[in-house]
Protein backbone atom coordinates (compact mmCIF):
# COMPACT_ATOMS: atom_id res chain seq x y z
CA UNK A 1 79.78 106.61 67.23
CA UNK A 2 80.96 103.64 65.00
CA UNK A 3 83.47 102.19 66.98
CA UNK A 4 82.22 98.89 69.04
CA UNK A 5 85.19 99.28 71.37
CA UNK A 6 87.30 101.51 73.52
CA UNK A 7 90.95 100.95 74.61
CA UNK A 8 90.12 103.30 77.43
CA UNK A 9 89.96 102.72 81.02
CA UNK A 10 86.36 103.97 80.94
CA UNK A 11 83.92 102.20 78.90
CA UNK A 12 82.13 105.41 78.35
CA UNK A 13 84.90 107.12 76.51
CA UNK A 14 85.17 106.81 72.92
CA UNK A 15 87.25 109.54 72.20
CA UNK A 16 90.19 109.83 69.68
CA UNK A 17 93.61 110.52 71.24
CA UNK A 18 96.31 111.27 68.56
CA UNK A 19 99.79 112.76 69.48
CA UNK A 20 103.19 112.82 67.15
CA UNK A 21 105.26 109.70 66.76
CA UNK A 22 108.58 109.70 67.79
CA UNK A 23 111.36 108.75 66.27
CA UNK A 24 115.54 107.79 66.82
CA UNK A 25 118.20 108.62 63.95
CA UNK A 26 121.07 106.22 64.47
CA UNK A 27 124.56 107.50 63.38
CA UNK A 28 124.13 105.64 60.26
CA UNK A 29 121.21 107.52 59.16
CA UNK A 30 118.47 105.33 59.77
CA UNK A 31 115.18 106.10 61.99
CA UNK A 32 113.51 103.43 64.37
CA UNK A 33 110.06 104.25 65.56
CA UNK A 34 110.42 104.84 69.43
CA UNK A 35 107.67 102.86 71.65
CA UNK A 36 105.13 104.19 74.09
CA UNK A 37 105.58 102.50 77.34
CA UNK A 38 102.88 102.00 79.97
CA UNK A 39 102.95 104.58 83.15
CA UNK A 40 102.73 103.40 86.65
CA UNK A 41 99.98 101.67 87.57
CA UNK A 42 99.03 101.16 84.49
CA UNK A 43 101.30 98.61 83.62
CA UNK A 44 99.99 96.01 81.02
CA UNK A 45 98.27 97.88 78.77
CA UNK A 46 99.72 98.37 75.42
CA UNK A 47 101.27 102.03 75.34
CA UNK A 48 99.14 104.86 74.92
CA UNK A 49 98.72 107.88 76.88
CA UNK A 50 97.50 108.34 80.49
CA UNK A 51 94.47 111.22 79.79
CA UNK A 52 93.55 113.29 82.73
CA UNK A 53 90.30 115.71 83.17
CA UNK A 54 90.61 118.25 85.61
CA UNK A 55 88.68 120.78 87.71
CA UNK A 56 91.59 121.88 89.53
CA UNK A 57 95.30 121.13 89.34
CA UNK A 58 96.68 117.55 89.33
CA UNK A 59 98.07 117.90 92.55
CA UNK A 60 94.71 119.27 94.06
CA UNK A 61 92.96 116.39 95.61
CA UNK A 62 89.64 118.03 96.08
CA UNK A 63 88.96 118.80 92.73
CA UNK A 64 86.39 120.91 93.83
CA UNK A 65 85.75 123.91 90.97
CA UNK A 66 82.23 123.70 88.59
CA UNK A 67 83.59 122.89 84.96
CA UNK A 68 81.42 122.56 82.33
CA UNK A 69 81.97 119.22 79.35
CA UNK A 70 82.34 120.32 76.20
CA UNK A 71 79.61 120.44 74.25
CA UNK A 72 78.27 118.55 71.01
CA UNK A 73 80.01 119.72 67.92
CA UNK A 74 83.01 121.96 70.25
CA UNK A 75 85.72 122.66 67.82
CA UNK A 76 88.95 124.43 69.19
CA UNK A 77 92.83 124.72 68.00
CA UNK A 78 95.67 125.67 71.10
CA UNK A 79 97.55 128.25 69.77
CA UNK A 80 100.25 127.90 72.40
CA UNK A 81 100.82 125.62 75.66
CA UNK A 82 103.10 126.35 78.75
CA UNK A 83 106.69 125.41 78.52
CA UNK A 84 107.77 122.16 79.74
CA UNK A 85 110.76 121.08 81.51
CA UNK A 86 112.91 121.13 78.36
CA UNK A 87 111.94 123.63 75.54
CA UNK A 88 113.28 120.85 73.43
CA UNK A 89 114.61 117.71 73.20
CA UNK A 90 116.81 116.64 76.16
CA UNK A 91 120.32 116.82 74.76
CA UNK A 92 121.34 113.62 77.22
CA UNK A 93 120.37 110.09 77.69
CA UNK A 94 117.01 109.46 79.87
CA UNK A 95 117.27 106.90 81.90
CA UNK A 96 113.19 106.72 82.32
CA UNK A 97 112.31 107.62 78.79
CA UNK A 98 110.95 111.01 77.46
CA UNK A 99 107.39 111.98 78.81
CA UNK A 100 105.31 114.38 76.57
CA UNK A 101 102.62 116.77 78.08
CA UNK A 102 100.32 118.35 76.10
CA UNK A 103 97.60 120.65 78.31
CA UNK A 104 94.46 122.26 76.10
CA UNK A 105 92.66 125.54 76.80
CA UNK A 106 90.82 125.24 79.86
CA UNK A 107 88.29 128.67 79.29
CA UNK A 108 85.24 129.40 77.07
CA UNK A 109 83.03 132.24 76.56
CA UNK A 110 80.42 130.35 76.64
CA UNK A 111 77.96 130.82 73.87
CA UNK A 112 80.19 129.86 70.64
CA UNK A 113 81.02 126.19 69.68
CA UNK A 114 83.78 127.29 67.50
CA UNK A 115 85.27 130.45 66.08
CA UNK A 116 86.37 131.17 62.57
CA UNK A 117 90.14 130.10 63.49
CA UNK A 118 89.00 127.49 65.85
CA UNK A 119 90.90 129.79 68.75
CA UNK A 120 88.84 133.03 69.78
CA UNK A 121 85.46 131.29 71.87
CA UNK A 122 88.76 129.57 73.97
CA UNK A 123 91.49 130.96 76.37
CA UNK A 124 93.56 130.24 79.20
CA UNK A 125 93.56 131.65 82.35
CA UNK A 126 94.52 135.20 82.65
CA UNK A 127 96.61 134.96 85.13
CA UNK A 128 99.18 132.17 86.40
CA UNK A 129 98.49 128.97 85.08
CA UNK A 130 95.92 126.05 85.88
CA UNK A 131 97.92 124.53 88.22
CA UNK A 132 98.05 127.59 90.30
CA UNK A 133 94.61 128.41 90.15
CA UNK A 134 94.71 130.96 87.65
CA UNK A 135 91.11 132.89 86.92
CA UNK A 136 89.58 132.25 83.30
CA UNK A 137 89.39 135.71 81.65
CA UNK A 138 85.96 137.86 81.42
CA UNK A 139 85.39 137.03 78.08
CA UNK A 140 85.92 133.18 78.90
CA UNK A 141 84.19 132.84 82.06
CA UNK A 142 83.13 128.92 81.48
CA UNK A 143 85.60 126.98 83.33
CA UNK A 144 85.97 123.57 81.05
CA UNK A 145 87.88 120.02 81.95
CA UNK A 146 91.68 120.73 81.63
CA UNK A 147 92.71 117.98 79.39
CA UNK A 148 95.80 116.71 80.05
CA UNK A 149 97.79 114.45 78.21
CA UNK A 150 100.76 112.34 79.04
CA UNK A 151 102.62 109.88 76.92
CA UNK A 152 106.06 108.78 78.01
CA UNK A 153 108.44 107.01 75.05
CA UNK A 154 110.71 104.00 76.09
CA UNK A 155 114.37 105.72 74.94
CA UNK A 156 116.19 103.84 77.14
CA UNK A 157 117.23 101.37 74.11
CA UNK A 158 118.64 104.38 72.40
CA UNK A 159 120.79 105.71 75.29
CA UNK A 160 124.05 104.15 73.75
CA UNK A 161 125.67 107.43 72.79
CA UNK A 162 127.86 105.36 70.27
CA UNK A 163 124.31 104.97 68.36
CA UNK A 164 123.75 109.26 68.72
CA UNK A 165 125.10 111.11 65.59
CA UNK A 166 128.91 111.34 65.35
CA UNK A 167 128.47 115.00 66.20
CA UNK A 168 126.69 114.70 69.81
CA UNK A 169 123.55 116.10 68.07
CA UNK A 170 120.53 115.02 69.86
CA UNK A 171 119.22 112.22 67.43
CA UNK A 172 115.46 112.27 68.40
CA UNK A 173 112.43 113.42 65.94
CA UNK A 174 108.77 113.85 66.01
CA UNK A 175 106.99 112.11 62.98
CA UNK A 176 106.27 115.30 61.67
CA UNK A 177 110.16 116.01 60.80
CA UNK A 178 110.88 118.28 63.83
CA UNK A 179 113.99 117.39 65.53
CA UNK A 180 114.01 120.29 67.61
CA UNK A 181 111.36 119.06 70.17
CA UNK A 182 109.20 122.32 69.71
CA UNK A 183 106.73 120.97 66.56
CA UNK A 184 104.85 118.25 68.79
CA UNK A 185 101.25 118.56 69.25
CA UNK A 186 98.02 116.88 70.20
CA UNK A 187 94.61 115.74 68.54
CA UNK A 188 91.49 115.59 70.56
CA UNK A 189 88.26 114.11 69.37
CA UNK A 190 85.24 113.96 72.38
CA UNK A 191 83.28 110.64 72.20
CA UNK A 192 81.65 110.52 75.58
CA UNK A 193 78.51 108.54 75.91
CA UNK A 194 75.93 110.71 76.71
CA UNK A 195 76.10 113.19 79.98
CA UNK A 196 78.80 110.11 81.34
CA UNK A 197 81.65 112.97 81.41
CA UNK A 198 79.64 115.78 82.76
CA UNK A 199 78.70 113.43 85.72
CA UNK A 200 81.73 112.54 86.28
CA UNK A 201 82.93 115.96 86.49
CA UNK A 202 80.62 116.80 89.12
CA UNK A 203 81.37 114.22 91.49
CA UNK A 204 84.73 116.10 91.80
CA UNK A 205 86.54 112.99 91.95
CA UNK A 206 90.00 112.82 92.00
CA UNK A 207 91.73 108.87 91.42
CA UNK A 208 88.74 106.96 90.52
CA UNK A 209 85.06 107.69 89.00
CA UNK A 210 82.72 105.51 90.93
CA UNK A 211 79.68 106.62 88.58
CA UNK A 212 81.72 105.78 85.20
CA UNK A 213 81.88 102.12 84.04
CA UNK A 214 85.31 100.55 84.41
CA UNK A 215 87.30 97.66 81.69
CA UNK A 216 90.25 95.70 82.81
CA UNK A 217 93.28 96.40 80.70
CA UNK A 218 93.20 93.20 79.02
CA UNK A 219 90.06 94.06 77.50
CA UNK A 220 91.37 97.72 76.79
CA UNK A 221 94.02 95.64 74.87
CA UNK A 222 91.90 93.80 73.04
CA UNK A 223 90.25 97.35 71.22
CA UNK A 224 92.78 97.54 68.14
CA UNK A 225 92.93 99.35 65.01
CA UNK A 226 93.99 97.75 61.57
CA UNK A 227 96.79 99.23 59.78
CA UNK A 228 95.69 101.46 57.03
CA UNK A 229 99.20 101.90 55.42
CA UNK A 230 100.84 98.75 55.42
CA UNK A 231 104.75 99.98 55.27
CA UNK A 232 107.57 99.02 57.29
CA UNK A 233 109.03 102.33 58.22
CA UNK A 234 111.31 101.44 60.89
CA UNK A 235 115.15 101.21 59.82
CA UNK A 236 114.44 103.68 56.53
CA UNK A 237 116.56 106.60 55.63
C-alpha cells in the first residue's frame, strides 16, 4: 500500500512478483546473471513475467467457472506443482530461451485464511489437473484464480557450447544454488486495489479486462526499484 507505482499492465495491481534468478557458469568458472526477455506482445517492456488469472484453463476462451479473489490477509505455501516439460534443466542449447512456469493452488476450504504450515486451508484439484478441468476436492470446495506465472530467460547468448563446462554438464543455475532445475520457486504478494480483481474475475474475460484500468508499457517501465545491495555479481566465481 506504499508503493506510488506499478510496473503492471493493470494499474490496479500492486502485487509483488518474485521468482529465482538465473544464472550461466562459463567453463572458466564464472557466473553471468541471465536476462528476462519480454514475451510476445509484450515486447518493450523491461523483462518481467507475463502473470495470468484464471477461471478455467489458458486455452479455455470462455473462462466461464465462479472463482473467488483471495481474501485480505490469505497466506498459503505450494507444496508441490505439476511437472513441466523438462524435470530439469534442458541439457541442450534453446534457441528461444528457457521459459519458467510456476502454477499455485487453485482450491480453498473456504473458511481459513491460513493454516499452521501455510498448506492445509489450500489444495489442488482432486482429480486431473486445472487445465483439464479437474474438480477442487470436498474439503476445498472454493474455486480461487489459478495464478500462473511465466518468465522466459534470454539463453540464447549462452548457446556457444565452447562456453558450457568442458564436461557437457548443463551450465545453468537458479540463484538459489540449484543447478539441477528442480529448486525454482515463486513468491506471491496480492496488492489489488479494492474489489478491482474480484470484478474482473467475474466478467469472465479472457485477453483483455475492459473494467480494469490499463498503463502503456512505457509507463510500466518507468515503475523501478532502487538497488538495495549495490554489488556487481555478474562475472564472480
Amino acid at each position: 500500500k506504499l508503493s506510488t507505482c506499478t510496473s503492471c499492465q493493470f494499474t490496479e495491481d500492486f502485487s509483488n512478483y518474485w521468482t529465482a534468478v538465473m544464472f550461466f557458469r562459463a567453463r572458466n568458472g564464472t557466473f553471468k546473471r541471465v536476462p528476462q526477455i519480454a514475451q510476445n506482445g509484450m515486447e518493450g517492456t523491461n523483462g518481467g513475467m507475463v502473470v495470468y488469472y484464471m477461471s478455467d484453463a489458458l486455452f479455455d476462451t470462455a473462462q466461464k467457472s465462479k472463482v473467488t479473489a483471495f481474501k485480505p490477509g490469505f497466506r498459503m505455501l505450494s507444496q508441490a506443482s505439476r511437472a513441466p516439460e523438462y524435470i530439469s534443466f534442458p541439457p541442450t542449447p534453446c534457441r528461444g530461451g528457457i521459459m519458467a512456469n510456476h502454477r499455485f493452488p487453485t482450491c480453498w476450504d473456504g473458511v481459513n485464511l491460513d493454516s499452521p504450515n501455510h498448506r492445509d486451508h489450500v489444495a489442488y484439484p482432486e482429480t486431473g489437473t486445472f487445465e483439464s478441468g479437474g474438480r477442487c476436492p470436498a474439503s476445498h470446495p472454493v474455486r480461487l484464480p489459478q495464478i500462473l506465472l511465466e518468465t522466459v530467460w534470454d539463453t540464447r547468448a549462452f548457446n556457444n557450447k565452447e562456453d558450457w563446462p568442458a564436461d557437457g554438464s548443463q551450465p545453468f543455475f537458479w540463484s538459489s544454488g540449484d543447478g539441477s532445475g528442480f529448486a525454482n520457486h515463486a513468491d506471491y504478494v496480492f496488492g489489488w486495489e479494492g474489489d478491482s480483481l474480484q470484478r474482473a474475475m467475474d466478467a469472465h474475460t479472457y485477453v483483455s479486462a475492459p473494467m480494469l484500468k490499463t498503463q502503456t508499457i512505457a509507463q510500466q517501465n518507468k515503475c523501478t526499484v532502487r538497488d538495495f545491495v549495490r554489488e556487481d555479481f555478474s562475472g564472480c566465481k
